[in-house]
PDB file of N, CA and C in Angstrom:
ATOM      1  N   UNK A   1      61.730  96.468 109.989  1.00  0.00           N
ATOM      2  CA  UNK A   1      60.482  96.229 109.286  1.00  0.00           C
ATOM      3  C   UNK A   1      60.193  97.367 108.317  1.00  0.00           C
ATOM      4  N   UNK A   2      60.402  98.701 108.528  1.00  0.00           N
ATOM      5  CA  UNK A   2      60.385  99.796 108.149  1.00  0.00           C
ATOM      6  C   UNK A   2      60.783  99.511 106.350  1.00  0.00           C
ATOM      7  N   UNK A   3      62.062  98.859 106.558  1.00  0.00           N
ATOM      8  CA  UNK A   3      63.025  99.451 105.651  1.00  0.00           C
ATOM      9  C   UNK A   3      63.168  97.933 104.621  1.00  0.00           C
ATOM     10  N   UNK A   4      62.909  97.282 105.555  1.00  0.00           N
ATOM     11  CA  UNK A   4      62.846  95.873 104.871  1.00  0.00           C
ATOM     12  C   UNK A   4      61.580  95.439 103.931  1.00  0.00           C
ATOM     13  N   UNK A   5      60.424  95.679 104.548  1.00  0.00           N
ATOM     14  CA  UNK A   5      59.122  95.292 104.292  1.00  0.00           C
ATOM     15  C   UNK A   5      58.381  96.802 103.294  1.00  0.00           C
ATOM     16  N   UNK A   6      58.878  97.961 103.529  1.00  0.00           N
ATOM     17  CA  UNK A   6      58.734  98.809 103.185  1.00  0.00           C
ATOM     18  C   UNK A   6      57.209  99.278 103.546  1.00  0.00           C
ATOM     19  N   UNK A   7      56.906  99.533 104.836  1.00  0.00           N
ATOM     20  CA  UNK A   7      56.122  99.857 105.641  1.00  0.00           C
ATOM     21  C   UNK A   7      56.678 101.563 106.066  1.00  0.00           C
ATOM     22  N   UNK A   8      55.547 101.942 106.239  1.00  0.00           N
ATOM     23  CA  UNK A   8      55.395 103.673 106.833  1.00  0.00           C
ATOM     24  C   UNK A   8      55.963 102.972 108.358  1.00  0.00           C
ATOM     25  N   UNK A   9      56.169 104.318 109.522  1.00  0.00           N
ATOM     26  CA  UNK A   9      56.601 104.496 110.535  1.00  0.00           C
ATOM     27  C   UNK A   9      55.097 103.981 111.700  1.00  0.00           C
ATOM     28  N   UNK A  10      54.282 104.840 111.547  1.00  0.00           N
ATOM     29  CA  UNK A  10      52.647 104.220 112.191  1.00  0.00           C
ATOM     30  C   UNK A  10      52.525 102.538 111.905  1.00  0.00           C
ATOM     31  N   UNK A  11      52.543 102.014 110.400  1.00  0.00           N
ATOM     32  CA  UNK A  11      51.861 101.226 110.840  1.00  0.00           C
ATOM     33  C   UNK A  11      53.057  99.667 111.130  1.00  0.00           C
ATOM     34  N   UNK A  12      54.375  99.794 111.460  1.00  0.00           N
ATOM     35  CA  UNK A  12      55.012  99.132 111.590  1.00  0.00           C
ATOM     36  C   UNK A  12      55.396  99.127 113.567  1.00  0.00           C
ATOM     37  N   UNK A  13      54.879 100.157 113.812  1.00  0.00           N
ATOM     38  CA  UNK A  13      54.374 100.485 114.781  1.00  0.00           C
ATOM     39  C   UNK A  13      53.377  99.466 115.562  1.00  0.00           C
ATOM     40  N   UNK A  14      52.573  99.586 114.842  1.00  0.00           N
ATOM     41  CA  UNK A  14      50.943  99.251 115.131  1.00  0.00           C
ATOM     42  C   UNK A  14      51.417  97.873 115.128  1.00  0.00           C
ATOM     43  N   UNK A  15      52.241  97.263 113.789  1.00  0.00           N
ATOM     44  CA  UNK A  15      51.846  95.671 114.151  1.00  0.00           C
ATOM     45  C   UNK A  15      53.045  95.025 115.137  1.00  0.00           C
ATOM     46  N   UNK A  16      53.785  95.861 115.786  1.00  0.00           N
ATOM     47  CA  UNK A  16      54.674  95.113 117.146  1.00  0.00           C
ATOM     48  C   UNK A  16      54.246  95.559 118.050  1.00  0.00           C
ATOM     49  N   UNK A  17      53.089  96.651 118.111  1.00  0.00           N
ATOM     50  CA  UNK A  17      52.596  97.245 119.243  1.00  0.00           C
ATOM     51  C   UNK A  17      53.174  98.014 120.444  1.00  0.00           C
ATOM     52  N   UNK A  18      53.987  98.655 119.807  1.00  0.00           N
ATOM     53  CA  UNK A  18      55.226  99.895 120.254  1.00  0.00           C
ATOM     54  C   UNK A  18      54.391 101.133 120.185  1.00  0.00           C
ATOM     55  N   UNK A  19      54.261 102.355 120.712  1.00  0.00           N
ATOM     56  CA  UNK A  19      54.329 103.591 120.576  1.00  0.00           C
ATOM     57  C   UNK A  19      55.475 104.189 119.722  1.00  0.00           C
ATOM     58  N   UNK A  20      54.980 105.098 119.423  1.00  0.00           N
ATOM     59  CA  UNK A  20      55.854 106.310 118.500  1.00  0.00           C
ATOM     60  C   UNK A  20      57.243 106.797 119.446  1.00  0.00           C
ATOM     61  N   UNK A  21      55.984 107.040 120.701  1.00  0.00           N
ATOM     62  CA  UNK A  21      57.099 108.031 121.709  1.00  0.00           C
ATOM     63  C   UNK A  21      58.006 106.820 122.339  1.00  0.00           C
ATOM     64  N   UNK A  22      57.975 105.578 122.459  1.00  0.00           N
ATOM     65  CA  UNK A  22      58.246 105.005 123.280  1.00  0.00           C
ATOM     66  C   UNK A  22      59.828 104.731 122.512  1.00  0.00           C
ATOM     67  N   UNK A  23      59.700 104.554 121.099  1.00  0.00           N
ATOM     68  CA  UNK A  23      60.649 104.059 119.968  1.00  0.00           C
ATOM     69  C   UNK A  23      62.058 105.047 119.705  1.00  0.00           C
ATOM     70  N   UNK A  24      61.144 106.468 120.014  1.00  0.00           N
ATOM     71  CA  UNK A  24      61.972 107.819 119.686  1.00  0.00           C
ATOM     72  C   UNK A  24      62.728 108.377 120.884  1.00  0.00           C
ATOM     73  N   UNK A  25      62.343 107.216 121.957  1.00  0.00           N
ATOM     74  CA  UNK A  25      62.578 108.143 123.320  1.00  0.00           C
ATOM     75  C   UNK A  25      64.452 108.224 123.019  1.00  0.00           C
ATOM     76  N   UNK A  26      64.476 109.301 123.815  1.00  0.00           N
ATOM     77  CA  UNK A  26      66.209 109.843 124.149  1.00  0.00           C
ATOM     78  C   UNK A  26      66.597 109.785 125.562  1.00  0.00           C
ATOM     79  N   UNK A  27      67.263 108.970 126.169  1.00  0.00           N
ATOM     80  CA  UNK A  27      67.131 109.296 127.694  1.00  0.00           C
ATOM     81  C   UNK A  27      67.870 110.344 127.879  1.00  0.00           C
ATOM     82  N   UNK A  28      67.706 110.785 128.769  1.00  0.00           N
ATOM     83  CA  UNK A  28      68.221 112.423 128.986  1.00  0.00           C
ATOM     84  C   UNK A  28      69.451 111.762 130.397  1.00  0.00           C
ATOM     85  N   UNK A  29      70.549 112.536 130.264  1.00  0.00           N
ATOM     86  CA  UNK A  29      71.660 112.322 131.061  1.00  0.00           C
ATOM     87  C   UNK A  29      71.383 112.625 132.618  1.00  0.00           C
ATOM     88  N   UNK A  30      71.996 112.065 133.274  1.00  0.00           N
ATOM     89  CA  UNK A  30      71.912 111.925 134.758  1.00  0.00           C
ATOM     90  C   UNK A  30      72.887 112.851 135.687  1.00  0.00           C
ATOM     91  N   UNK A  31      71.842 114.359 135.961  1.00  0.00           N
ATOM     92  CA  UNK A  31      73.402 115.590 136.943  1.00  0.00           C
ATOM     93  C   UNK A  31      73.497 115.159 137.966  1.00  0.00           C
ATOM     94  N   UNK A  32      73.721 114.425 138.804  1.00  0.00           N
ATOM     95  CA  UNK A  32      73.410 114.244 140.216  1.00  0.00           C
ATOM     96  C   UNK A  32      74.614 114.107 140.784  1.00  0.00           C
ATOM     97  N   UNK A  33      75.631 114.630 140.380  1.00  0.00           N
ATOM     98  CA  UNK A  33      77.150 114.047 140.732  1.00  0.00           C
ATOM     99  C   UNK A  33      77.331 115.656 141.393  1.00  0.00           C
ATOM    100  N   UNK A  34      77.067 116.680 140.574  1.00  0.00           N
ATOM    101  CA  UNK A  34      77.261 117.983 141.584  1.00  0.00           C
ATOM    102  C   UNK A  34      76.556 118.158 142.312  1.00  0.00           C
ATOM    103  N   UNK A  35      75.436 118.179 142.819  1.00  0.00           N
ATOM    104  CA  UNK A  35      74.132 118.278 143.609  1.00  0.00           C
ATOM    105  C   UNK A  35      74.866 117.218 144.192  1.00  0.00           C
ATOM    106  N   UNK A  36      75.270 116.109 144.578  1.00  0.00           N
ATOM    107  CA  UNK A  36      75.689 115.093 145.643  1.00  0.00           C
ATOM    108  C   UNK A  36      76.735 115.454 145.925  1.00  0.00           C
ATOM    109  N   UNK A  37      77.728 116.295 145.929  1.00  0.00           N
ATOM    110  CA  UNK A  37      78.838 116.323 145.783  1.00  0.00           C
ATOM    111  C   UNK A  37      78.772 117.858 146.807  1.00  0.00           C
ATOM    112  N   UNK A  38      77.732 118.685 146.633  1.00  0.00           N
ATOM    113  CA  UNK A  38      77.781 119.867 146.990  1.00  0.00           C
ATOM    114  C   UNK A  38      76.845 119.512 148.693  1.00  0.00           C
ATOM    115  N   UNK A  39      75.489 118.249 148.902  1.00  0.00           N
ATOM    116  CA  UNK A  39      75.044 117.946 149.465  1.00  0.00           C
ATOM    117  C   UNK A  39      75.878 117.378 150.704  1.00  0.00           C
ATOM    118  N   UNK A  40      76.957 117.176 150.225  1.00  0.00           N
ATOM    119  CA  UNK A  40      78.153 116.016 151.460  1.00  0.00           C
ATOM    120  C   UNK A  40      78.624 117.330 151.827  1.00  0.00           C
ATOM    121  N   UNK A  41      78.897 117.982 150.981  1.00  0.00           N
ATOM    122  CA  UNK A  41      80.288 119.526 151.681  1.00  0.00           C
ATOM    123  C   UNK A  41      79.206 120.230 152.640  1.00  0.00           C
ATOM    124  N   UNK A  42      78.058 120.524 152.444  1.00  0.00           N
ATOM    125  CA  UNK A  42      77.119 121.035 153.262  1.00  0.00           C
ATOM    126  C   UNK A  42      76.624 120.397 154.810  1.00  0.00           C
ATOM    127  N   UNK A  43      76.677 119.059 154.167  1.00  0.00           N
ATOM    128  CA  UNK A  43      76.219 118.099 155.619  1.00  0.00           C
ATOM    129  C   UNK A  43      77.429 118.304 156.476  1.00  0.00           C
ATOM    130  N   UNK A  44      78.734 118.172 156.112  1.00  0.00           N
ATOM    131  CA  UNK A  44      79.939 118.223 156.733  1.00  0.00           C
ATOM    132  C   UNK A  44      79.911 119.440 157.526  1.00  0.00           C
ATOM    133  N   UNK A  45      79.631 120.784 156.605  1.00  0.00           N
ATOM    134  CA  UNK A  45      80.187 121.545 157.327  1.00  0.00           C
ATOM    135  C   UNK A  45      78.825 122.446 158.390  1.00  0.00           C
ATOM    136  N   UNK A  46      77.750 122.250 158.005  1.00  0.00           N
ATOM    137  CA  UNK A  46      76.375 122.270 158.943  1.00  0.00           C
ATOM    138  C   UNK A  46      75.891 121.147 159.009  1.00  0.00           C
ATOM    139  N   UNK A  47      76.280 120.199 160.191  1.00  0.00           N
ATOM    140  CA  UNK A  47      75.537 118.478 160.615  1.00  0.00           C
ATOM    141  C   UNK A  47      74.195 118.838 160.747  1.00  0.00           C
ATOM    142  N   UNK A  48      74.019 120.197 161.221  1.00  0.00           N
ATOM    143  CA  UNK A  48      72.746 119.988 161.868  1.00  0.00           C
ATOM    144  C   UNK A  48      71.359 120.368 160.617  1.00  0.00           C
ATOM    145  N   UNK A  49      72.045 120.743 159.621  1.00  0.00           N
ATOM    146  CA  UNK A  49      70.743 121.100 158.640  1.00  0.00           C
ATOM    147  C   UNK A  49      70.131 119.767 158.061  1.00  0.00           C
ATOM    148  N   UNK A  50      69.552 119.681 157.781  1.00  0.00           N
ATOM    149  CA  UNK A  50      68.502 118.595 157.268  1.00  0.00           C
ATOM    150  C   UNK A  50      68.262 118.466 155.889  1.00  0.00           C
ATOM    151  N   UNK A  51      67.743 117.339 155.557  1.00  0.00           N
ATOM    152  CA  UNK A  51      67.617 117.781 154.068  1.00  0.00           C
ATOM    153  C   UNK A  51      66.481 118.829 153.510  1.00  0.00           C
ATOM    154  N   UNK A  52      65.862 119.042 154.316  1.00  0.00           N
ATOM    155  CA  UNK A  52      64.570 120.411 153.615  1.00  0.00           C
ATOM    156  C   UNK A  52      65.493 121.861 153.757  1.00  0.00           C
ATOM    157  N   UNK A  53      66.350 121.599 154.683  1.00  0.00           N
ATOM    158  CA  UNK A  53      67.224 123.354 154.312  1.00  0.00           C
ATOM    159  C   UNK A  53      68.061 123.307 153.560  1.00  0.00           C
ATOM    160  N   UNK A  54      68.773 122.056 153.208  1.00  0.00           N
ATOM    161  CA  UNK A  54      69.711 121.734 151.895  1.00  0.00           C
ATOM    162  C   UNK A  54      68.768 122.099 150.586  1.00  0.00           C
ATOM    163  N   UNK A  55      67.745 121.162 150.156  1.00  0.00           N
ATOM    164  CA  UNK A  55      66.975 121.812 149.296  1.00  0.00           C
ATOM    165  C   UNK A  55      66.597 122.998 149.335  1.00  0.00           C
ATOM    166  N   UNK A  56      66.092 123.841 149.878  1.00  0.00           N
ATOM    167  CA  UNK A  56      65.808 125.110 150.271  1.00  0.00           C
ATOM    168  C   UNK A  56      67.072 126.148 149.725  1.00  0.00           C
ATOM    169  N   UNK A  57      68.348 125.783 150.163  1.00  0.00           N
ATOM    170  CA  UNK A  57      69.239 126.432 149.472  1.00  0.00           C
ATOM    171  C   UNK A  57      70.036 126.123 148.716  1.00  0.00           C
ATOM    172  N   UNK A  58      69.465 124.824 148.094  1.00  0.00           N
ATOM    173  CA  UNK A  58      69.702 124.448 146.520  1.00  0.00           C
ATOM    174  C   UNK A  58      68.670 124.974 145.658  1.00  0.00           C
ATOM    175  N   UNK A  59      67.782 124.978 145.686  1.00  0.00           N
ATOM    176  CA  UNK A  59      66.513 125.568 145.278  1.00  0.00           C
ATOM    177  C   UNK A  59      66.589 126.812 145.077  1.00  0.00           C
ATOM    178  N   UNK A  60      67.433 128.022 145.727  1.00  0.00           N
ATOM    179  CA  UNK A  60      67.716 129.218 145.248  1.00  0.00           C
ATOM    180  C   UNK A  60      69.089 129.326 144.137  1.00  0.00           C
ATOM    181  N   UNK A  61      69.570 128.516 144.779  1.00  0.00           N
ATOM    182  CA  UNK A  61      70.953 128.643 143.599  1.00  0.00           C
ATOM    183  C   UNK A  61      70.041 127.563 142.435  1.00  0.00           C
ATOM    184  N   UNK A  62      69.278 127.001 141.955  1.00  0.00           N
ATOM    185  CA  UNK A  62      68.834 126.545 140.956  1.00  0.00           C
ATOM    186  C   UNK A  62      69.104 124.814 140.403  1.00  0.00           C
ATOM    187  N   UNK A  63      70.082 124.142 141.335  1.00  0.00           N
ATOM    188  CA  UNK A  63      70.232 123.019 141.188  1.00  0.00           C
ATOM    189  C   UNK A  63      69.044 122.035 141.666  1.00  0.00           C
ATOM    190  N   UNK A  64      68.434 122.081 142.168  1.00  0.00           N
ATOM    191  CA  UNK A  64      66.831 121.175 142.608  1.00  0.00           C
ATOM    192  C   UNK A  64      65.969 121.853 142.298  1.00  0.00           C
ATOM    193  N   UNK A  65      64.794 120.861 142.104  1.00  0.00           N
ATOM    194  CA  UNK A  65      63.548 121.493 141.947  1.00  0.00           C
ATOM    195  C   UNK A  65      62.425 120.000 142.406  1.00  0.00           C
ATOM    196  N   UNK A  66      62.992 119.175 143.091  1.00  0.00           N
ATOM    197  CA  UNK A  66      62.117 118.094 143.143  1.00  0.00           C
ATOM    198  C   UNK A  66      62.672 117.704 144.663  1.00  0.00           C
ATOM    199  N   UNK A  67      62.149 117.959 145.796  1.00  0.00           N
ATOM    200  CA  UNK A  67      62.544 117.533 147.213  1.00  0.00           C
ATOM    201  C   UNK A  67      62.802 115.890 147.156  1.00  0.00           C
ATOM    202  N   UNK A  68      61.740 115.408 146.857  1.00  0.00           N
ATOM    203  CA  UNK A  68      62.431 114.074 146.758  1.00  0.00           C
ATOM    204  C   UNK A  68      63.618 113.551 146.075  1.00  0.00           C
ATOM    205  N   UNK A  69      63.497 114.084 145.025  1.00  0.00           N
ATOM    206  CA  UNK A  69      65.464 113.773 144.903  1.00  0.00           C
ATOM    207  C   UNK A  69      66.194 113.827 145.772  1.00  0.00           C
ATOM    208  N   UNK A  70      66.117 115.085 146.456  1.00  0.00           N
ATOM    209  CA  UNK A  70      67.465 115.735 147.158  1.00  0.00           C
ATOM    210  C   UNK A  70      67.275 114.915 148.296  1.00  0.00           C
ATOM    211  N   UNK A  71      65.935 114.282 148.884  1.00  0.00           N
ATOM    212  CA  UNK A  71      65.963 113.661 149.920  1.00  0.00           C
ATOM    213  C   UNK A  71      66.631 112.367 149.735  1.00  0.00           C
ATOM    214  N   UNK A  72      66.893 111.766 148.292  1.00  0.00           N
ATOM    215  CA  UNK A  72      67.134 110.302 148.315  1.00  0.00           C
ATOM    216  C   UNK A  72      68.860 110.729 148.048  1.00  0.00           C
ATOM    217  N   UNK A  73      69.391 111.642 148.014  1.00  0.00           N
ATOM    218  CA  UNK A  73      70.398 111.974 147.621  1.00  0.00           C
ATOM    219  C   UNK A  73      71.276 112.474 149.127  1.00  0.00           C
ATOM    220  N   UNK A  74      70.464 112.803 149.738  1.00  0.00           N
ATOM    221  CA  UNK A  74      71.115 113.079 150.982  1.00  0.00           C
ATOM    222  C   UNK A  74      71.240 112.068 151.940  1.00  0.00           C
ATOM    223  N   UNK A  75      70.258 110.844 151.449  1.00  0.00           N
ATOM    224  CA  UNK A  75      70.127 109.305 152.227  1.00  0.00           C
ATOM    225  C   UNK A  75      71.179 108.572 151.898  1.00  0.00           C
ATOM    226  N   UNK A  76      71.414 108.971 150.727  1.00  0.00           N
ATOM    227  CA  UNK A  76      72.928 108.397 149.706  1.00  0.00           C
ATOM    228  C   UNK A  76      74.213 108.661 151.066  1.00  0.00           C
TER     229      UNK A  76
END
């Protein structure tokens, strides 16, 4: 519509009733392959830790920051 009709960015917007941000979004890539990967070698080799001490010492080395991930990742 933009380019065809020769309409600005707002109001071609406005008449399909899209957001700006919604149009521009970028999805951002998915790490969860090392964090799952490091979560199995851990369960293996301490059965008995849980997932709040897995996070806990993912959380210092810097790979988590959201418990619920790591919890749906350790359910994996």
């Amino acid at each position: 519509m933009i380019e065809q009709h020769d309409l600005r960015d707002r109001a071609a917007y406005r008449l399909v009733k899209l957001s700006r941000l919604a149009y521009r979004y970028q999805a951002v890539e998915n790490y969860d392959g090392q964090l799952h990967v490091q979560l199995n070698r851990l369960a293996t080799d301490y059965p008995r830790y849980g997932y709040m001490m897995q996070h806990s010492l993912h959380k210092t080395d810097g790979l988590v920051f959201n418990n619920k991930r790591t919890y749906r990742l350790y359910t994996e």
